[in-house]
Protein backbone atom coordinates (compact mmCIF):
# COMPACT_ATOMS: atom_id res chain seq x y z
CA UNK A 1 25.24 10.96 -15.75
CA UNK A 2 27.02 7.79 -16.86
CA UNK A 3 27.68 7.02 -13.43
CA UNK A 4 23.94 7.08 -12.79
CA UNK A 5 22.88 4.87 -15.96
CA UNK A 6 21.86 1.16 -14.91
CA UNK A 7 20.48 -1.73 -17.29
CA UNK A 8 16.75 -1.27 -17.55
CA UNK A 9 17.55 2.67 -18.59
CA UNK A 10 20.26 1.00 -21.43
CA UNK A 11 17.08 -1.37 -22.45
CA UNK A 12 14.91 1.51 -22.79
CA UNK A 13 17.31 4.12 -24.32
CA UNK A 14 18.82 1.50 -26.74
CA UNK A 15 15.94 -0.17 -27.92
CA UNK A 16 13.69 3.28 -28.97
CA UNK A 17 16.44 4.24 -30.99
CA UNK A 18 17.01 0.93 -32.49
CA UNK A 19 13.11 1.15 -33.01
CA UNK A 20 12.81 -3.00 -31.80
CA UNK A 21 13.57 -4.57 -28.20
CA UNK A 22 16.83 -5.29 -26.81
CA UNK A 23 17.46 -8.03 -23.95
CA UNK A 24 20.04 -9.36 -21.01
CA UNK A 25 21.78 -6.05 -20.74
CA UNK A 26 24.40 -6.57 -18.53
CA UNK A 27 27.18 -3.73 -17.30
CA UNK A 28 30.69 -5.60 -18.15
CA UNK A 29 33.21 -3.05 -17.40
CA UNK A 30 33.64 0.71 -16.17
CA UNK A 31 36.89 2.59 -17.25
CA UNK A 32 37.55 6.36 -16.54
CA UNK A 33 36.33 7.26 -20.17
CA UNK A 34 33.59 4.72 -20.44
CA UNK A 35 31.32 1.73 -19.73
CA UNK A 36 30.40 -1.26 -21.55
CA UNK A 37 27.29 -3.17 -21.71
CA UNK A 38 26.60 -6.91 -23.42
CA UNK A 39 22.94 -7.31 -25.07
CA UNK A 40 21.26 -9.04 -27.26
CA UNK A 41 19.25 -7.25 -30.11
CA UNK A 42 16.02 -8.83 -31.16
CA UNK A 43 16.08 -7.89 -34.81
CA UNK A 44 13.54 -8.88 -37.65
CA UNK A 45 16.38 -11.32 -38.69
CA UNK A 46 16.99 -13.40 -34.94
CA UNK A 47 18.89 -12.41 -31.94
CA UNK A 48 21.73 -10.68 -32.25
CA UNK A 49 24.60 -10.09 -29.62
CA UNK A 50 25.86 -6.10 -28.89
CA UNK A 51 27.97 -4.21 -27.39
CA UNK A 52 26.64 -0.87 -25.83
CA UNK A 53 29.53 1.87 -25.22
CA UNK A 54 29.23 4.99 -23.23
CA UNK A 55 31.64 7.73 -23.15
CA UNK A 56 32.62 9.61 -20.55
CA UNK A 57 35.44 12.13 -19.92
CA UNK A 58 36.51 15.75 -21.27
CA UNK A 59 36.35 14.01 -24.87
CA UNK A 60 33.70 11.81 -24.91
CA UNK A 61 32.37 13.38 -27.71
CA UNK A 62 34.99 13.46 -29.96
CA UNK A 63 35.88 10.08 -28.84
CA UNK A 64 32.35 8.45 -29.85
CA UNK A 65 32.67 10.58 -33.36
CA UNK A 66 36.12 9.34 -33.88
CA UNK A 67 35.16 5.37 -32.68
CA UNK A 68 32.43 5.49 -35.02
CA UNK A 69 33.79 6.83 -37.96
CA UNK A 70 36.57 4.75 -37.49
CA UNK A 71 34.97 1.53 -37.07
CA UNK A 72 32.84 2.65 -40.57
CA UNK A 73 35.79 3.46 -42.58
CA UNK A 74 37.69 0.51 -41.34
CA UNK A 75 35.19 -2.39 -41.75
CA UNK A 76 34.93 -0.95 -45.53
CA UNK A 77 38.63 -1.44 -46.02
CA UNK A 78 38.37 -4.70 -44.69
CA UNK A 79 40.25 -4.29 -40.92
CA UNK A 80 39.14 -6.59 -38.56
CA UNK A 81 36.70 -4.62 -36.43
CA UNK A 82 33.08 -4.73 -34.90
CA UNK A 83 30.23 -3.41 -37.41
CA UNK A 84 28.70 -0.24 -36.24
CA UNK A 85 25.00 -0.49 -35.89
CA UNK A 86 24.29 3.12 -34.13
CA UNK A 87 26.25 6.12 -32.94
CA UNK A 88 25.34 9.22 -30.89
CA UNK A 89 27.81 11.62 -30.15
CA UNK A 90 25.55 14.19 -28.75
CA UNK A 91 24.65 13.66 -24.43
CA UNK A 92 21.21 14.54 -24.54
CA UNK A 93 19.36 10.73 -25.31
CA UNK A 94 21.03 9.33 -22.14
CA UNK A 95 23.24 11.69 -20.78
CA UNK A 96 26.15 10.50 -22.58
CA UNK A 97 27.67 9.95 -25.78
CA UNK A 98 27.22 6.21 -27.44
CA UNK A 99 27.71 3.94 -29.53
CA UNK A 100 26.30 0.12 -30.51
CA UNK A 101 28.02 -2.53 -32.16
CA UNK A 102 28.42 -5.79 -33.21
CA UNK A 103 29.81 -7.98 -30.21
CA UNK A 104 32.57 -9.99 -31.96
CA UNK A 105 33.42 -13.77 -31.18
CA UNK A 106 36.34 -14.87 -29.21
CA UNK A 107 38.49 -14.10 -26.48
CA UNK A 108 40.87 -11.38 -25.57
CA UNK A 109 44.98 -12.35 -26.02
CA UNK A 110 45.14 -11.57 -22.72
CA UNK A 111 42.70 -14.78 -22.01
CA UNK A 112 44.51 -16.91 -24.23
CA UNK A 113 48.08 -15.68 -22.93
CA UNK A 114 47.65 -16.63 -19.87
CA UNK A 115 46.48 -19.84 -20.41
CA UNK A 116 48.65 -20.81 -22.97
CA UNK A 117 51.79 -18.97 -22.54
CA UNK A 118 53.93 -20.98 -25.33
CA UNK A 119 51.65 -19.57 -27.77
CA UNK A 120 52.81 -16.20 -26.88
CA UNK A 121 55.50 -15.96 -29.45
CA UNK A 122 52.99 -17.00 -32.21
CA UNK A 123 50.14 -14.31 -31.04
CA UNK A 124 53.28 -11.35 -31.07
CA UNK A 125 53.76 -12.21 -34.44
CA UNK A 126 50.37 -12.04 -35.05
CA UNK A 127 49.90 -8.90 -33.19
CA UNK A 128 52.67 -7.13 -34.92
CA UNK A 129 51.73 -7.86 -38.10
CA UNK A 130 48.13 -6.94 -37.84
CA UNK A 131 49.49 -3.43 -36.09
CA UNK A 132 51.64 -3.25 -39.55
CA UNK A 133 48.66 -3.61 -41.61
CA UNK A 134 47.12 -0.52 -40.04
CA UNK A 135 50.08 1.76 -40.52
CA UNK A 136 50.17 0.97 -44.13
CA UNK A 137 46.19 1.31 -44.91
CA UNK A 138 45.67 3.77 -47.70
CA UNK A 139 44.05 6.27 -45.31
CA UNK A 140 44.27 8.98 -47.85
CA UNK A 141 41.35 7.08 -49.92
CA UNK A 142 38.58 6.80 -47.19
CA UNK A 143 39.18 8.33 -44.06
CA UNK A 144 37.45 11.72 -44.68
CA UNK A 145 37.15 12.60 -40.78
CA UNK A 146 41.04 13.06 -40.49
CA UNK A 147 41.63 15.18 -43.14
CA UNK A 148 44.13 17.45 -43.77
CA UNK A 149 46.35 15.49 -41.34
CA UNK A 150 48.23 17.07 -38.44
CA UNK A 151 51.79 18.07 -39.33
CA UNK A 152 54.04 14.97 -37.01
CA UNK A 153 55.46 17.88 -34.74
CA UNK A 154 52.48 19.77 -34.33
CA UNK A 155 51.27 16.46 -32.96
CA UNK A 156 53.33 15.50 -30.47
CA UNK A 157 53.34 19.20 -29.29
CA UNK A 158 49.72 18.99 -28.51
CA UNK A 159 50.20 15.46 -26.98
CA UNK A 160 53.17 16.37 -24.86
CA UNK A 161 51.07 19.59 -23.45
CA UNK A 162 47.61 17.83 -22.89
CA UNK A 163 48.58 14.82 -21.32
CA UNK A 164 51.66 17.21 -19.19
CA UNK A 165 48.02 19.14 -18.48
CA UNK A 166 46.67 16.38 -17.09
CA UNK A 167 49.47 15.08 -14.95
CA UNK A 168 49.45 18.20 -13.48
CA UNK A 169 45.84 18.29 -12.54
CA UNK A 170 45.99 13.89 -11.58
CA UNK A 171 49.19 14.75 -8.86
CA UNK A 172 50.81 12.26 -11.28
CA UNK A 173 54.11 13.07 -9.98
CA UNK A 174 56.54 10.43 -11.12
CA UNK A 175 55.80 11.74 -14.65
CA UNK A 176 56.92 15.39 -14.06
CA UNK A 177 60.56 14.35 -14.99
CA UNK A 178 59.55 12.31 -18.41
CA UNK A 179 57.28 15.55 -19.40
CA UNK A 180 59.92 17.84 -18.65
CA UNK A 181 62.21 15.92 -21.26
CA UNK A 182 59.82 15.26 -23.53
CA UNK A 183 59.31 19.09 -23.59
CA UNK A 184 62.78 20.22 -24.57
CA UNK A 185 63.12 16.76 -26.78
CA UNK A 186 59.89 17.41 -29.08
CA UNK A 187 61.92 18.07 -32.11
CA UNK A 188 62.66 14.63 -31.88
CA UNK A 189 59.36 14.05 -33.72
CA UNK A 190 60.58 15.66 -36.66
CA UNK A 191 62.27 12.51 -37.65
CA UNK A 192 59.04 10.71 -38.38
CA UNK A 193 59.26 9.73 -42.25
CA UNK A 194 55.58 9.01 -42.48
CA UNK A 195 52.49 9.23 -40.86
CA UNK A 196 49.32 6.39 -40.86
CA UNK A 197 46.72 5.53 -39.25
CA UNK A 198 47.47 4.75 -35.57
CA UNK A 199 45.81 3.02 -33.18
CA UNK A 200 46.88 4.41 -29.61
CA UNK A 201 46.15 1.79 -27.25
CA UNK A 202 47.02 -1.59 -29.40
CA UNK A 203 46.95 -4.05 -26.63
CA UNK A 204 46.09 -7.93 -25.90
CA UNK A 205 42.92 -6.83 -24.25
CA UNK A 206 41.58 -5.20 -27.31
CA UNK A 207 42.46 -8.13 -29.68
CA UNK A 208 40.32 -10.94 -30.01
CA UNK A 209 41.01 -14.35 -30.94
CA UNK A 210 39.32 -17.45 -32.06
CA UNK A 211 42.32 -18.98 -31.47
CA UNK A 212 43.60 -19.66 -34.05
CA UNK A 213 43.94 -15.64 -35.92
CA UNK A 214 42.94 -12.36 -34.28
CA UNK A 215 39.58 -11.90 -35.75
CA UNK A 216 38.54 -8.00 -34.08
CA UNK A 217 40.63 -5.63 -32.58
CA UNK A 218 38.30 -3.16 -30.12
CA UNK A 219 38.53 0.23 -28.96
CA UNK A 220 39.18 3.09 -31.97
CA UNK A 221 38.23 6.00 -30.03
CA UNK A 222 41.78 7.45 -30.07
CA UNK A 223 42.50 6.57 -33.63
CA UNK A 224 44.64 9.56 -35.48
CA UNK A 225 46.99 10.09 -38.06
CA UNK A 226 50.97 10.02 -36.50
CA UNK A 227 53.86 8.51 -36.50
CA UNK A 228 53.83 4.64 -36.54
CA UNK A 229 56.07 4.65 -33.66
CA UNK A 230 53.63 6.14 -30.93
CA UNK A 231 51.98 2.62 -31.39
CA UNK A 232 54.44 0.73 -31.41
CA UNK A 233 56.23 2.34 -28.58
CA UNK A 234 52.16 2.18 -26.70
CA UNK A 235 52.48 -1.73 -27.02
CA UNK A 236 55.81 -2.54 -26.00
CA UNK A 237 54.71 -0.59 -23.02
CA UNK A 238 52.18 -2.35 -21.94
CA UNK A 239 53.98 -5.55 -22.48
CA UNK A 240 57.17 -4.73 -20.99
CA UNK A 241 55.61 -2.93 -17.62
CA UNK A 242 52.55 -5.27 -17.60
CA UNK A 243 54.01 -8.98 -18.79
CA UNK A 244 57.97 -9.32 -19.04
CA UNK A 245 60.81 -7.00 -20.85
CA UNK A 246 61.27 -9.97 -22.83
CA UNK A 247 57.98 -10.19 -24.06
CA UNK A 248 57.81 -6.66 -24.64
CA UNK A 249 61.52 -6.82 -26.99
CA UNK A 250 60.42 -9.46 -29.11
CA UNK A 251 57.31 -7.47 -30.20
CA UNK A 252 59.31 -4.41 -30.61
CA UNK A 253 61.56 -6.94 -32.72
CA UNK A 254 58.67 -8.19 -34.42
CA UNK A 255 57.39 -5.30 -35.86
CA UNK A 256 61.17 -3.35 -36.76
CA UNK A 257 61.81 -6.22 -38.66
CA UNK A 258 58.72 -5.05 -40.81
CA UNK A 259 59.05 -1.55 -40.50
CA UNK A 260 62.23 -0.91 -38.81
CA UNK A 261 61.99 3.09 -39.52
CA UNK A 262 60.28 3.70 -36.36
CA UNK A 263 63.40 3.43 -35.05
CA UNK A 264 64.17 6.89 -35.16
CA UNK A 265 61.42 8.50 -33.32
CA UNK A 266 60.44 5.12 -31.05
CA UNK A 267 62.49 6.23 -27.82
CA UNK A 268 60.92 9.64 -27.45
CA UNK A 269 57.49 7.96 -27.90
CA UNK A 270 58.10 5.32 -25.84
CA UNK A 271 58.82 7.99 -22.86
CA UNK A 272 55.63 9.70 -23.70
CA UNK A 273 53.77 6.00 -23.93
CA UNK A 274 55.47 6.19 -19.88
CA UNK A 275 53.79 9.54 -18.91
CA UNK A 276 50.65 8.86 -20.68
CA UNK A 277 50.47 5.49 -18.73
CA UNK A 278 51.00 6.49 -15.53
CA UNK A 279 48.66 9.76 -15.80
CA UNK A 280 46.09 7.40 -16.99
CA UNK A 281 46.75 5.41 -13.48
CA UNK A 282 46.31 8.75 -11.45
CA UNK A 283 43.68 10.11 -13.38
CA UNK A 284 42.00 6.63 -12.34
CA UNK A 285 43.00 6.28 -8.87
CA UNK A 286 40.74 9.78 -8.52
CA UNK A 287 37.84 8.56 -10.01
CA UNK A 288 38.21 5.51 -8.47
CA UNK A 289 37.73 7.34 -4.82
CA UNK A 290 34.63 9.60 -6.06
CA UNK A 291 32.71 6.25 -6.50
CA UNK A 292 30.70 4.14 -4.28
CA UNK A 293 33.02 1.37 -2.56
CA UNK A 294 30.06 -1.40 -3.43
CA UNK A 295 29.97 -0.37 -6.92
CA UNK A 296 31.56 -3.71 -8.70
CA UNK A 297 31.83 -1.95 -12.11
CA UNK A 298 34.23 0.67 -10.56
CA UNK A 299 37.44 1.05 -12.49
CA UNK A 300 40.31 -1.50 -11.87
CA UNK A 301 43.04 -0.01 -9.04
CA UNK A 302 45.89 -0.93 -11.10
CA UNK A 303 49.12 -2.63 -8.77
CA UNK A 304 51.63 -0.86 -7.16
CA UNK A 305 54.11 -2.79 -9.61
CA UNK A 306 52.76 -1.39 -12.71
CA UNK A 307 53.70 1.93 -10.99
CA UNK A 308 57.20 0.49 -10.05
CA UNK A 309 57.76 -1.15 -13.49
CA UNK A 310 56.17 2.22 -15.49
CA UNK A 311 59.00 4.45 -13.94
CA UNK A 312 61.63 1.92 -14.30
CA UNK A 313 60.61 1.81 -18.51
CA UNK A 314 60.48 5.23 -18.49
CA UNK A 315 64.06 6.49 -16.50
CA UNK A 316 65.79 3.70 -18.29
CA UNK A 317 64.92 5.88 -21.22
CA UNK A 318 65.68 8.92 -20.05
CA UNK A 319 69.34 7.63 -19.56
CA UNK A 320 69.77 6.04 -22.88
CA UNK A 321 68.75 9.33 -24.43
CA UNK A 322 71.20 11.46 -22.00
């Protein structure tokens, strides 16, 4: 169905259960688990700018349950994040899960990056720190939806087989040989000497800037309780496979100088971060082909070099562990 929603159906949809008008709807961005809409919200109070998220996927549900309750909890405890302003988890309004929220000012890091890369050092110090502040949140006090918490290898067992699952169903081949050792390495998790709260996909194009401090970080629908290295192993990543090794060491610097106990249980996440990566790119690369050439909100083909550079990350892993 999400494939199928357009504008003047968000208008509609959004604005009964709001119970007053929204405007300028416009579709912003299609991923394989969701799509984003910009509007304005004519409340009793002025206009007000929105975000509109539909999920899509095998857990779209528990994905808009998780975003939501997430984004509550954390705007209480004072995290830079988007108010909520509605949440559906159930398909039957409009065919999908969603949620609305407040459309924060700024620009991505990404932006900002790339047009001012000598500021880079400055926004991974940033970064890092603001990942820091998440991992030591007193989850325990107001995150209700996460408890008990999952035991740290009962975790990545679950990860390890779902995402292995996955690969398996995507033809994401290169990953068969990082699964396979992540398989017979799992006790490796054991060594985690605390779980937080964790992001899972902590990245410059879900922090915003006004540039001068990040003032919202986006996207919460994967947020669990683990070990603080699965995020930090997710960013350096991203940053090593997607902007430079170097970039991606000094964040991974960054952040051990804070917290350097993830360095225990960082190399068998950062393998998984790999696999998870490039399934993600296969599972995308399918979806990509089931929709409409002429669609312009059709997910991203990612370049052959992120491929390239995701297998190089994760085999130069694979031998440092041997």
């Amino acid at each position: 169905m999400i494939a199928t929603i357009i504008p003047t159906d968000v208008a509609g949809i959004i604005s009964e259960q709001l119970d007053s008008p929204i405007e300028d709807v416009v579709a912003i961005q299609r991923t394989t688990t969701c799509k984003l809409y910009h509007a304005t919200w004519q409340t009793h109070e002025g206009p007000l700018p929105i975000v509109i998220r539909f999920y899509q996927g095998t857990r779209c549900e528990e994905a808009a349950r998780v975003e939501a309750a997430a984004l509550r909890s954390l705007l209480n405890a004072g995290y830079p994040v988007p108010e909520l302003y509605l949440a559906e988890a159930d398909s039957h309004i409009a065919g999908a899960p969603f949620i609305v929220m407040q459309r924060l000012p700024g620009r991505t890091l990404s932006e900002i990056a790339t047009e001012e890369p000598d500021s880079i050092p400055y926004w991974i110090d940033q970064a890092s720190s603001l990942m820091l502040r998440l991992h030591t949140a007193q989850w325990q006090d107001g995150f209700d939806f996460f408890h008990p918490a999952m035991g740290v290898l009962e975790f990545a067992e679950r990860q390890v087989k779902w995402w292995s699952i996955q690969a398996h169903k995507a033809g994401a081949q290169e990953a068969k040989a990082g699964f396979d050792w992540l398989k017979s390495n799992v006790y490796r998790a054991r060594e985690c000497s605390q779980q937080v709260l964790v992001h899972r996909n902590f990245h410059a194009n879900n922090l915003l800037s006004d540039g001068q401090h990040i003032t919202g970080v986006l996207d919460w629908g994967e947020l669990a309780i683990a070990d603080p290295a699965v995020d930090v192993a997710w960013s350096r990543m991203v940053l090593e496979t997607e902007v430079s090794q170097q970039v991606g060491d000094n964040f991974n610097d960054s952040y051990q100088r804070r917290h350097p106990e993830v360095v225990a249980t960082q190399p068998f996440w950062e393998v998984f971060s790999a696999c998870k990566r490039l399934t993600s790119i296969a599972i995308q690369q399918r979806t990509t082909d089931e929709i409409e050439a002429d669609d312009a909100q059709a997910p991203r083909q990612p370049q052959p070099t992120t491929n390239e550079a995701l297998q190089a990350f994760m085999h130069k892993r694979l031998v440092d562990e041997e």
